[in-house]
C-alpha atoms as a PDB file:
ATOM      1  CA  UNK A   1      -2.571 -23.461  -5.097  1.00  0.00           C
ATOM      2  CA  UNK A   2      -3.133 -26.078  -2.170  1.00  0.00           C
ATOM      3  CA  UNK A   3      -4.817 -25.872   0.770  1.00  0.00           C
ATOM      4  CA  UNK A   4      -3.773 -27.277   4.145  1.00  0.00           C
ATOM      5  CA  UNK A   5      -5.176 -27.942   7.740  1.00  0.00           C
ATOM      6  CA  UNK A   6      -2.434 -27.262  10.404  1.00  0.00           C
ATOM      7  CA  UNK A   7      -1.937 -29.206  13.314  1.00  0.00           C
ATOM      8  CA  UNK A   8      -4.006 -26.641  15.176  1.00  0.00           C
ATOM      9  CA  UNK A   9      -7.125 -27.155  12.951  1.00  0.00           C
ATOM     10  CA  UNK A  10      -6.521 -23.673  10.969  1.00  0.00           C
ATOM     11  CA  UNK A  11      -7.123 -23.890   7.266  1.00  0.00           C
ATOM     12  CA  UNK A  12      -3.836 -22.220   5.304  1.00  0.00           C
ATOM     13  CA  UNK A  13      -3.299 -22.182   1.448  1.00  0.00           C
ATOM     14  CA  UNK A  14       0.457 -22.425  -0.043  1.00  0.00           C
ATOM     15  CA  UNK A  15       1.520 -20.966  -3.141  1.00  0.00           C
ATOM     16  CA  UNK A  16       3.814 -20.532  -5.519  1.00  0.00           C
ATOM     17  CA  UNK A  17       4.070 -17.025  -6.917  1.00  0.00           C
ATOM     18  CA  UNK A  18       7.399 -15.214  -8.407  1.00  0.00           C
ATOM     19  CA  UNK A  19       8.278 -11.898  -6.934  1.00  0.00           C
ATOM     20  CA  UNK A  20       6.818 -12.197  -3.417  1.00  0.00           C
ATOM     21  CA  UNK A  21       9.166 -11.291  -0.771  1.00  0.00           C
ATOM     22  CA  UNK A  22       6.460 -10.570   2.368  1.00  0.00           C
ATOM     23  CA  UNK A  23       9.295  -8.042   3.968  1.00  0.00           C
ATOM     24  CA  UNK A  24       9.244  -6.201   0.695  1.00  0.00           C
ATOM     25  CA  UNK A  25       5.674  -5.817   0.448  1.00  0.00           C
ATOM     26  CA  UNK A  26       4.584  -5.028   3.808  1.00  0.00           C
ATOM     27  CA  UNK A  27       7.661  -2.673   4.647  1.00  0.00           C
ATOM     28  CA  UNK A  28       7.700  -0.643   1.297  1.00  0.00           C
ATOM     29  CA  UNK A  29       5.505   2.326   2.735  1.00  0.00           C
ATOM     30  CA  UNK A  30       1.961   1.101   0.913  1.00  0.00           C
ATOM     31  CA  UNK A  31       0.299  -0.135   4.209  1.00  0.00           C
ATOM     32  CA  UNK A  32       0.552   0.070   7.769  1.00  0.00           C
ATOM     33  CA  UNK A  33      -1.630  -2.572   9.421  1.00  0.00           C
ATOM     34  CA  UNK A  34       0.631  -5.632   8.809  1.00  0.00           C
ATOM     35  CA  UNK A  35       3.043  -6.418  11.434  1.00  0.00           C
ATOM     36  CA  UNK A  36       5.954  -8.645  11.324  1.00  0.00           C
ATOM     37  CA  UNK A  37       5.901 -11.503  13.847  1.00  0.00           C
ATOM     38  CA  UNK A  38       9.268 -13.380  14.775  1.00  0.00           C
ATOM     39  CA  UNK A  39      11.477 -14.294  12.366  1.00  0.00           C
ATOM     40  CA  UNK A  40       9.227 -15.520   9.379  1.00  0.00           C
ATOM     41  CA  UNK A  41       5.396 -14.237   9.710  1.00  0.00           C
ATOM     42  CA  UNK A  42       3.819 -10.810   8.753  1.00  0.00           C
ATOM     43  CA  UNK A  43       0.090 -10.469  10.246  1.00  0.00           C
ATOM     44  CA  UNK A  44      -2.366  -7.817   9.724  1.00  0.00           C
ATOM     45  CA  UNK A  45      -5.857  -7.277   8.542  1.00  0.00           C
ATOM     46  CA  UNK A  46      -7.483  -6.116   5.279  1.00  0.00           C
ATOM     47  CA  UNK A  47     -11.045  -6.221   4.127  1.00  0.00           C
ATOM     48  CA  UNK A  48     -12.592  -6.895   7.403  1.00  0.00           C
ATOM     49  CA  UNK A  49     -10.264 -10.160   7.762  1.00  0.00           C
ATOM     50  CA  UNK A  50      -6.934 -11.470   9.731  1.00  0.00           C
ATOM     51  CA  UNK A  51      -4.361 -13.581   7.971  1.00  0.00           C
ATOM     52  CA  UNK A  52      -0.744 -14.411   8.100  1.00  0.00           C
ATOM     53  CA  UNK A  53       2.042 -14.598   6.019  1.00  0.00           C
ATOM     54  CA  UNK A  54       5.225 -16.028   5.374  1.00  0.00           C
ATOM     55  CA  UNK A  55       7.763 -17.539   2.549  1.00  0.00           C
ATOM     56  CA  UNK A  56       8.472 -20.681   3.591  1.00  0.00           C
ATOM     57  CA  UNK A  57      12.504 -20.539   3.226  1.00  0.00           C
ATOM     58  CA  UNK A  58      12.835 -24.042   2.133  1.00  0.00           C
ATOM     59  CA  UNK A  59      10.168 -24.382  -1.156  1.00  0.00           C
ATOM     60  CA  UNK A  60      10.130 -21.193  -1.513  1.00  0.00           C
ATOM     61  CA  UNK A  61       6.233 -20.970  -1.559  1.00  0.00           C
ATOM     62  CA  UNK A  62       3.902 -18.285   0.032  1.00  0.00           C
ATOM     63  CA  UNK A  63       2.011 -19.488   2.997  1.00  0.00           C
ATOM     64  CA  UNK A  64      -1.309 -17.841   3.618  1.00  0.00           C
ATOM     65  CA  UNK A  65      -2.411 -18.959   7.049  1.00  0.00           C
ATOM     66  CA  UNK A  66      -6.187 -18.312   7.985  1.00  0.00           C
ATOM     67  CA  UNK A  67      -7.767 -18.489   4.830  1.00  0.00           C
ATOM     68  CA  UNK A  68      -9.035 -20.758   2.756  1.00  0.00           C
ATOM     69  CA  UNK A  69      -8.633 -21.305  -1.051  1.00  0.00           C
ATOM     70  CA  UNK A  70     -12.384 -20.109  -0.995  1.00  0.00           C
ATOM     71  CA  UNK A  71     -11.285 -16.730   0.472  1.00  0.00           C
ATOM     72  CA  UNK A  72      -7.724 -16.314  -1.627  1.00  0.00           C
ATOM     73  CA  UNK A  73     -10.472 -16.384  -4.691  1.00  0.00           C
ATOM     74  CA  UNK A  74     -12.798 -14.056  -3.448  1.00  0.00           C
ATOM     75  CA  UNK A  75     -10.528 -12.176  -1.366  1.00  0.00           C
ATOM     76  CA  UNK A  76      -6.653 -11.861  -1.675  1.00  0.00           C
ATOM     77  CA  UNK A  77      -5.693 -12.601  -5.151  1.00  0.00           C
ATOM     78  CA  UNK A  78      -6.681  -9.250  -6.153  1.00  0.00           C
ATOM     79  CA  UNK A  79      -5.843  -7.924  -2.889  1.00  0.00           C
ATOM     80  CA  UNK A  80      -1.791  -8.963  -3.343  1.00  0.00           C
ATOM     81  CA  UNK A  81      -2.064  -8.275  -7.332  1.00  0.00           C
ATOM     82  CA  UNK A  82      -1.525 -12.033  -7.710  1.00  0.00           C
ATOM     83  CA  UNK A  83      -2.800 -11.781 -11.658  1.00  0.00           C
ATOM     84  CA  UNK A  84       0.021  -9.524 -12.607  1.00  0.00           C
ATOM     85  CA  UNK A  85       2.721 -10.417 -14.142  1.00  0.00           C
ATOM     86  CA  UNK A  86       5.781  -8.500 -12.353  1.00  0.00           C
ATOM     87  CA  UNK A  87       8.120 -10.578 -14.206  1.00  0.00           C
ATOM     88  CA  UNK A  88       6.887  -9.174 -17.515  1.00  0.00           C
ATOM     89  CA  UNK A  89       7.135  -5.972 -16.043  1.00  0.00           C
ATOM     90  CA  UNK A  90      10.539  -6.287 -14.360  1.00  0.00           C
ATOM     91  CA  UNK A  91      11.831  -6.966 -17.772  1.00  0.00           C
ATOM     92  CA  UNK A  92      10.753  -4.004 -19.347  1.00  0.00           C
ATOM     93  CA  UNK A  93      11.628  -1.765 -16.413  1.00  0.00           C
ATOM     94  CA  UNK A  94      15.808  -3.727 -17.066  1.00  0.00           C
ATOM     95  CA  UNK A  95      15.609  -1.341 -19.995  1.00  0.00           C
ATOM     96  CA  UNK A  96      16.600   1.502 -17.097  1.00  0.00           C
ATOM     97  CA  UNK A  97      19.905   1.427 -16.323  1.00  0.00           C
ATOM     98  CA  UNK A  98      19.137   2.791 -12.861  1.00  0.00           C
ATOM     99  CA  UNK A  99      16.258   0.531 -12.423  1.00  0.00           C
ATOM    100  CA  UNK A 100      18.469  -2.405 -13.626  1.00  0.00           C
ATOM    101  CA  UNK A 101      21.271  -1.630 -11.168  1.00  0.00           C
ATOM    102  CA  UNK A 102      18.428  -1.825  -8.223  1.00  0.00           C
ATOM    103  CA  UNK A 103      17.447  -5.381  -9.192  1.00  0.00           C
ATOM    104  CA  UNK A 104      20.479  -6.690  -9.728  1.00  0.00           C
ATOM    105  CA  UNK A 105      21.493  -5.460  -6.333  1.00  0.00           C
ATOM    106  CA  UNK A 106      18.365  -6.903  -5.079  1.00  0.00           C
ATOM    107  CA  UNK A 107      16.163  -4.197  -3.963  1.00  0.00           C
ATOM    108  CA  UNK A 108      12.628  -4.942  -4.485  1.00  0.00           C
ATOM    109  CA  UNK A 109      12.445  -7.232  -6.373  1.00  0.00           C
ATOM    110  CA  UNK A 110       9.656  -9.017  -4.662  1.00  0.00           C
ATOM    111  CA  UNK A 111       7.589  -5.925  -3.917  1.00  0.00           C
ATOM    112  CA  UNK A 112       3.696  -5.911  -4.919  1.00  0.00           C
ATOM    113  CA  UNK A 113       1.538  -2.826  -5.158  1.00  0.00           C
ATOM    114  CA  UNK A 114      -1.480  -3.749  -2.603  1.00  0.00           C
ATOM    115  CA  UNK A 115      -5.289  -3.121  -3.589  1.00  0.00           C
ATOM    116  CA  UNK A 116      -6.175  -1.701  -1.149  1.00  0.00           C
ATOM    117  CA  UNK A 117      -9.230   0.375   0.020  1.00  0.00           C
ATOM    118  CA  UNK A 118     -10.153   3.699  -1.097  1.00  0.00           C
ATOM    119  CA  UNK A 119     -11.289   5.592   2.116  1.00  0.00           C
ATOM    120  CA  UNK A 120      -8.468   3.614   4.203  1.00  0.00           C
ATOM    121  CA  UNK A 121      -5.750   4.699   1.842  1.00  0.00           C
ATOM    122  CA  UNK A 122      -7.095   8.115   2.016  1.00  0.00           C
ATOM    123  CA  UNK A 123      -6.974   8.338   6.176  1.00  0.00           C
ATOM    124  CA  UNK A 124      -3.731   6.113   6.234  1.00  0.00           C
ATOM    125  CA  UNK A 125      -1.692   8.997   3.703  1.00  0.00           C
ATOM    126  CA  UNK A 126      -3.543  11.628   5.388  1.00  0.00           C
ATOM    127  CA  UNK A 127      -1.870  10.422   8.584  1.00  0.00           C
ATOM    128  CA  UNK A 128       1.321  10.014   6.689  1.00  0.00           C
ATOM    129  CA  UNK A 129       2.083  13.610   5.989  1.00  0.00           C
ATOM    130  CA  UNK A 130       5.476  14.746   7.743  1.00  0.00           C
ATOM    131  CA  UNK A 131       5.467  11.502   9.574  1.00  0.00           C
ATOM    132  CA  UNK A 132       7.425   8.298   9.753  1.00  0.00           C
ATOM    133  CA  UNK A 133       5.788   4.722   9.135  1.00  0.00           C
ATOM    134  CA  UNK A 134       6.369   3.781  12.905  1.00  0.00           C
ATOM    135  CA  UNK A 135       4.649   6.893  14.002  1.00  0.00           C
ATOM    136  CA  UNK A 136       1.646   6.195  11.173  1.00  0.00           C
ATOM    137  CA  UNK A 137       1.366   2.430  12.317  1.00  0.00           C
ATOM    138  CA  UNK A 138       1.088   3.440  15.720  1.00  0.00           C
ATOM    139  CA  UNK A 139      -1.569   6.404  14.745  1.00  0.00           C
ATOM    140  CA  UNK A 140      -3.427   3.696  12.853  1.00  0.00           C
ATOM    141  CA  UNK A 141      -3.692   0.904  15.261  1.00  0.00           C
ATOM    142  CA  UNK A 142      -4.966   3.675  17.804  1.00  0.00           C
ATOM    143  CA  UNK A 143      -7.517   4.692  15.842  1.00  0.00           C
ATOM    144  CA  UNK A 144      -8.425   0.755  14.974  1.00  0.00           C
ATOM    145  CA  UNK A 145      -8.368  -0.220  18.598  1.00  0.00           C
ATOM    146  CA  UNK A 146     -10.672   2.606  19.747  1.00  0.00           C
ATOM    147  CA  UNK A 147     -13.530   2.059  16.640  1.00  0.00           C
ATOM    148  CA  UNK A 148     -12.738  -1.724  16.839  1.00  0.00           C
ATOM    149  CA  UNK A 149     -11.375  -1.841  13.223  1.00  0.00           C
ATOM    150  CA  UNK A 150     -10.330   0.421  11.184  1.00  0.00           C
ATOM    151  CA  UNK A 151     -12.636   3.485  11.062  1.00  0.00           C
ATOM    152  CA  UNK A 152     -15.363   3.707   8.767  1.00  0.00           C
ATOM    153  CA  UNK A 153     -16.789   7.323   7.278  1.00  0.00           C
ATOM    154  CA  UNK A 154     -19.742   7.369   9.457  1.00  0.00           C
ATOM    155  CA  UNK A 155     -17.983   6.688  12.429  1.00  0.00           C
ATOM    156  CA  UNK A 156     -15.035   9.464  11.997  1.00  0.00           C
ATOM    157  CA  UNK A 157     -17.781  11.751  10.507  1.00  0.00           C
ATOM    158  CA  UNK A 158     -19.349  11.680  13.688  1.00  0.00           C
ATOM    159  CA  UNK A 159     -16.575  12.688  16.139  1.00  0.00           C
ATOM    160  CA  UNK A 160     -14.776  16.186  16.627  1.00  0.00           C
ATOM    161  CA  UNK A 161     -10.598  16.847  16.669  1.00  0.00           C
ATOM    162  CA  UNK A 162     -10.847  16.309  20.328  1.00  0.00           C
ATOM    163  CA  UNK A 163     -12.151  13.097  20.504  1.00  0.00           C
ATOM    164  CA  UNK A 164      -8.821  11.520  18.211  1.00  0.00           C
ATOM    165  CA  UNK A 165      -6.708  12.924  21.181  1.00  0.00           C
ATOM    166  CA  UNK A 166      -5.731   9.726  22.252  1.00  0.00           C
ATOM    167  CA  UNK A 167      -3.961   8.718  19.168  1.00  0.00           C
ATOM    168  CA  UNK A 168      -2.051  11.687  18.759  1.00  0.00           C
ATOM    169  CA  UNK A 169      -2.053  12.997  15.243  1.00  0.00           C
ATOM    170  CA  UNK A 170      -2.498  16.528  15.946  1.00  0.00           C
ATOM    171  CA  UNK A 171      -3.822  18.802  12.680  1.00  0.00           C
ATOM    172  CA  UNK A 172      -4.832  15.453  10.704  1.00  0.00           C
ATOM    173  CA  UNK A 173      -7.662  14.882  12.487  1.00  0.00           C
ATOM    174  CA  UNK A 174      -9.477  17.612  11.881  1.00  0.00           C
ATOM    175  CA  UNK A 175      -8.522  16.133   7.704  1.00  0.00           C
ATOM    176  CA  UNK A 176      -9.847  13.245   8.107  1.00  0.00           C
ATOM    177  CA  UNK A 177     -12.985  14.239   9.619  1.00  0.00           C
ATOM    178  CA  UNK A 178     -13.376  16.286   6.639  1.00  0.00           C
ATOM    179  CA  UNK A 179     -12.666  13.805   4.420  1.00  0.00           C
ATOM    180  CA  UNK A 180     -15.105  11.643   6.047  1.00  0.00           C
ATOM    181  CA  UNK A 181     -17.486  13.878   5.684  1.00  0.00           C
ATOM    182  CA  UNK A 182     -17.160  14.461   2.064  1.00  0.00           C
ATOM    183  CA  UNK A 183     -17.117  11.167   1.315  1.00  0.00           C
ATOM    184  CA  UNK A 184     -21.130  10.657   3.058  1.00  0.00           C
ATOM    185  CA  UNK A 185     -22.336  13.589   1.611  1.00  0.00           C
ATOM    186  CA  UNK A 186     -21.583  11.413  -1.968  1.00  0.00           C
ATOM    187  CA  UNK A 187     -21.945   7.871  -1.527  1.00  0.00           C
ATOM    188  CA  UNK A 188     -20.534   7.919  -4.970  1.00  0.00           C
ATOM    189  CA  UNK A 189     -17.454  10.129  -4.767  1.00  0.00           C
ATOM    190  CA  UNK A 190     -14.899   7.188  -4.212  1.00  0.00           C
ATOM    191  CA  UNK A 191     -16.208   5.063  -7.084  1.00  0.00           C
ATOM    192  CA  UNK A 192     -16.434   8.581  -9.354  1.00  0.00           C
ATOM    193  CA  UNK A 193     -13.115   9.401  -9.022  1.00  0.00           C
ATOM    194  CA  UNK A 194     -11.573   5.965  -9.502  1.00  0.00           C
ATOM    195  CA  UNK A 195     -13.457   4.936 -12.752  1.00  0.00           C
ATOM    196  CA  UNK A 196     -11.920   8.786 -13.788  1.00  0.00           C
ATOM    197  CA  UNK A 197      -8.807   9.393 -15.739  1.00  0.00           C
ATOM    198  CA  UNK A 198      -5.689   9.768 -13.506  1.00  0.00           C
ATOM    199  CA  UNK A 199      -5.250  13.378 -14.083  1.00  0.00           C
ATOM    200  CA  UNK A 200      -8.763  14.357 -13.565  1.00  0.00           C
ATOM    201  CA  UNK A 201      -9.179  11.642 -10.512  1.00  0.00           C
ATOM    202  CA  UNK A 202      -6.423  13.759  -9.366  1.00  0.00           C
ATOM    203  CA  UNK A 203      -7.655  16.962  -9.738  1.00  0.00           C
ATOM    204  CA  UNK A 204     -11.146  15.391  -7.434  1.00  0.00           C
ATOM    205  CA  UNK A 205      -9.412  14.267  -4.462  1.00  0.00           C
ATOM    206  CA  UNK A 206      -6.536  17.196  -4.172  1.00  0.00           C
ATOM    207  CA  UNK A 207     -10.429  19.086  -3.389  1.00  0.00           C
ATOM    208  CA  UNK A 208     -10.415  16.747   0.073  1.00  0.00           C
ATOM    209  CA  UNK A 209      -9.047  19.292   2.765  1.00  0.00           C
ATOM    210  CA  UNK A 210      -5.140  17.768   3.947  1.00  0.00           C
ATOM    211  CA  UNK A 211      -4.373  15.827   0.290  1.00  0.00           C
ATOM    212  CA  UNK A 212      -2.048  17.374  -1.724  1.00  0.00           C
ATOM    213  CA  UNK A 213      -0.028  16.246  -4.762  1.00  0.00           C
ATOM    214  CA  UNK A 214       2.361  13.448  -2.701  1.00  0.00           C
ATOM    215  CA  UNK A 215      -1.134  11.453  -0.636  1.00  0.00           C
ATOM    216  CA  UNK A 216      -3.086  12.203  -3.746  1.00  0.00           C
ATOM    217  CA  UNK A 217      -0.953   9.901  -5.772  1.00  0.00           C
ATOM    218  CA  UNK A 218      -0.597   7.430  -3.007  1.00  0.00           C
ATOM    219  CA  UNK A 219      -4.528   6.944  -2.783  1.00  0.00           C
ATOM    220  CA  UNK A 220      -4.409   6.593  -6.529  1.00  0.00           C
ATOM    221  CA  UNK A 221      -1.707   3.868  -6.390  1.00  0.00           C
ATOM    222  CA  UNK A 222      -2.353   1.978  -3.129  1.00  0.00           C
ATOM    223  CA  UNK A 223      -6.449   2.387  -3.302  1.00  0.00           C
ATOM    224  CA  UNK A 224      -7.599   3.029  -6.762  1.00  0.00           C
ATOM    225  CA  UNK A 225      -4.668   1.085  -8.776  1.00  0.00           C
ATOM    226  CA  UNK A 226      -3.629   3.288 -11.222  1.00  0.00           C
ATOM    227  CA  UNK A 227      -0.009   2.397 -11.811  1.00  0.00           C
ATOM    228  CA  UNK A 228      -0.213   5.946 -13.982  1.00  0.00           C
ATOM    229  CA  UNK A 229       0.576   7.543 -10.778  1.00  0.00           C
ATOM    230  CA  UNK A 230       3.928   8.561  -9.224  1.00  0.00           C
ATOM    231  CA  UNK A 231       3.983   9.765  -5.260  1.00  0.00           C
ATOM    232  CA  UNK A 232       6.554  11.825  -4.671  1.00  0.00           C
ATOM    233  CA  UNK A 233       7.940  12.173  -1.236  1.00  0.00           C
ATOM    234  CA  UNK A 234      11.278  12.937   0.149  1.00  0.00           C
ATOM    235  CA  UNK A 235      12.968   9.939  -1.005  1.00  0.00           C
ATOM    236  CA  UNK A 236      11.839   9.781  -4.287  1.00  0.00           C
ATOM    237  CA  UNK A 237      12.095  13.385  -5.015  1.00  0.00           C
ATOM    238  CA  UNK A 238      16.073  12.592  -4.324  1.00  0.00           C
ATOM    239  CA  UNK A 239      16.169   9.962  -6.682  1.00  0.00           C
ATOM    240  CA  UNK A 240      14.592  11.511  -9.443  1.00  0.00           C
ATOM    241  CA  UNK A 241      17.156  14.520  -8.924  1.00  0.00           C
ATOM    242  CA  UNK A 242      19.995  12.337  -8.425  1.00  0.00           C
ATOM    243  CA  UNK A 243      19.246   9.836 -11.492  1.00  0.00           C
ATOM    244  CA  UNK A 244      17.005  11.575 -13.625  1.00  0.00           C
ATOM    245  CA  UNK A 245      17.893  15.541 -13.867  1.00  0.00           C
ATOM    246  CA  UNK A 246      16.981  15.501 -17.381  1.00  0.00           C
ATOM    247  CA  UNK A 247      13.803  13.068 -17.089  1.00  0.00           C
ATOM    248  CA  UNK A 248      12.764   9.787 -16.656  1.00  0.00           C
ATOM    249  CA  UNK A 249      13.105   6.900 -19.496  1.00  0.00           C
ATOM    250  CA  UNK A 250      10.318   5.853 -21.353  1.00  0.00           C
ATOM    251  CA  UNK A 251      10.193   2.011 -19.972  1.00  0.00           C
ATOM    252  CA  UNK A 252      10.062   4.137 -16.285  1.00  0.00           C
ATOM    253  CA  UNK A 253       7.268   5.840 -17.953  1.00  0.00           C
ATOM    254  CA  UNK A 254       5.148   2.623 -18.993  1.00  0.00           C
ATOM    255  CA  UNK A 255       5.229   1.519 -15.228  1.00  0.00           C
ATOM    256  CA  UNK A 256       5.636   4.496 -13.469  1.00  0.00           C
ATOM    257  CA  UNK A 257       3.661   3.489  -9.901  1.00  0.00           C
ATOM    258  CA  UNK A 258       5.663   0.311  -9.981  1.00  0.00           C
ATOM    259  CA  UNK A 259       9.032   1.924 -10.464  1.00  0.00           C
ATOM    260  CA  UNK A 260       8.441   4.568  -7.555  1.00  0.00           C
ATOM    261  CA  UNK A 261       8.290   1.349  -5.118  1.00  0.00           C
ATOM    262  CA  UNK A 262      11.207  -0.095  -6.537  1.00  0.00           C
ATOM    263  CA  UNK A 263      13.294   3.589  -6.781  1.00  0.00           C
ATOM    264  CA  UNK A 264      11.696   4.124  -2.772  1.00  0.00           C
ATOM    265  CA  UNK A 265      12.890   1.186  -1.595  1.00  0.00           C
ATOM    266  CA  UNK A 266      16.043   1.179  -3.290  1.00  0.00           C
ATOM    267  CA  UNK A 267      17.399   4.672  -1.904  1.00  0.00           C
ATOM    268  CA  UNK A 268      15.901   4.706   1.126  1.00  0.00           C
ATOM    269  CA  UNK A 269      17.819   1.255   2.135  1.00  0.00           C
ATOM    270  CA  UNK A 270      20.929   2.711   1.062  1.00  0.00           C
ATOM    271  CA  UNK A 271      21.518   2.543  -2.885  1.00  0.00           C
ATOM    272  CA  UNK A 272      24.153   4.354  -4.066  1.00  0.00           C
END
């Protein structure tokens, strides 16, 4: 890991990491405040901060621009799952023929499951439901230019269905005020369900009015990191039925979370 000043005075940190493809990662379906910029950059915000990033096509290094080495400590390395080892993973997951035949034809291979946060994951899937990820992007930055960031319990707690007009998202908002809601009347209810076994962290936040089975596993995966789970949506639902009719392998099994993103993005780009 180094850490450079640019000519513009902004501190940036370059990296070497295997399986990082930025266009993978931010255009899988996990997130949708990371926008790509030109050619080369993807910005967006997470955790309260802004960064860029880009591979640089000649090293081949990740490029983390507006942060510090400081910050990628405290900050993104757990954010972008830099500590796992998605080679090791990869490997195992070759022992799928399917799986195999969507690496070698180079789909995903650089995707990373994001930590992100709980109660953003939550109102980000919420939003998701029968929706497309320009629609939810443009939902989200709405609702992040009108609270100036993204919104926090107390503040959606506090408003009515009316006052998310402006961004359009019809019947959700009347979910996510709910969910808000639930989640101050237990300060505790996010950490609860995450230190809970899949299954029964399940079983707590398919209670949250507007999250059924497919955003229930998607707030487990994307905001409480257990790989365990599986999300289910259109896409993957046809590639289950079209690869798997009589059940999935066990190496799919061992990383299931990680093989949805790679099965996702495999099928909905056009695998055969």
């Amino acid at each position: 890991m180094k850490e450079f000043i640019k000519d513009s005075g902004e501190t940036c940190v370059k990296l070497n990491i295997d399986h990082f493809i930025p266009s993978e990662i931010f255009e899988c379906g996990q997130c949708f405040r990371f926008d790509k910029i030109g050619d080369e950059y993807y910005e967006g915000v997470a955790r309260g901060r802004y960064i860029r990033v880009k591979k640089d096509k000649g090293s081949g290094e990740i490029i983390f621009e507006n942060t510090t080495i400081q910050d990628m400590d405290a900050v993104w390395t757990e954010y972008f799952d830099l500590k796992r080892d998605y080679g090791e993973i990869i490997n195992e997951l070759r022992g799928d023929k399917i799986i195999r035949q969507t690496l070698d034809a180079g789909f995903g291979r650089g995707i990373r499951i994001l930590r992100q946060e709980p109660f953003e994951t939550i109102v980000s899937f919420i939003i998701s439901q029968n929706n497309n990820i320009p629609r939810i992007t443009k939902i989200i930055a709405a609702l992040c230019g009108y609270f100036g960031g993204f919104p926090s319990p107390v503040q959606l707690a506090a408003t009515a269905p009316d006052d998310l007009g402006f961004a359009r998202m019809g019947y959700r908002a009347d979910y996510l005020i709910s969910a808000a809601r639930r989640v101050l009347d237990d300060e505790n209810f996010l950490r609860g369900v995450r230190l809970l076994p899949v299954d029964e962290a399940r079983a707590e936040l398919m209670k949250l009015r507007g999250v059924g089975a497919k955003v229930c596993d998607c707030v487990l995966l994307f905001g409480m990191y257990k790989l365990e789970a599986f999300p289910t949506d259109t896409w993957v639902k046809k590639a289950v039925a079209k690869y798997y009719p009589d059940g999935v392998p066990d190496c799919v099994k061992k990383h299931p979370g990680i093989a949805q993103q790679y099965l996702f993005h495999y099928i909905r780009n056009g695998g055969e």
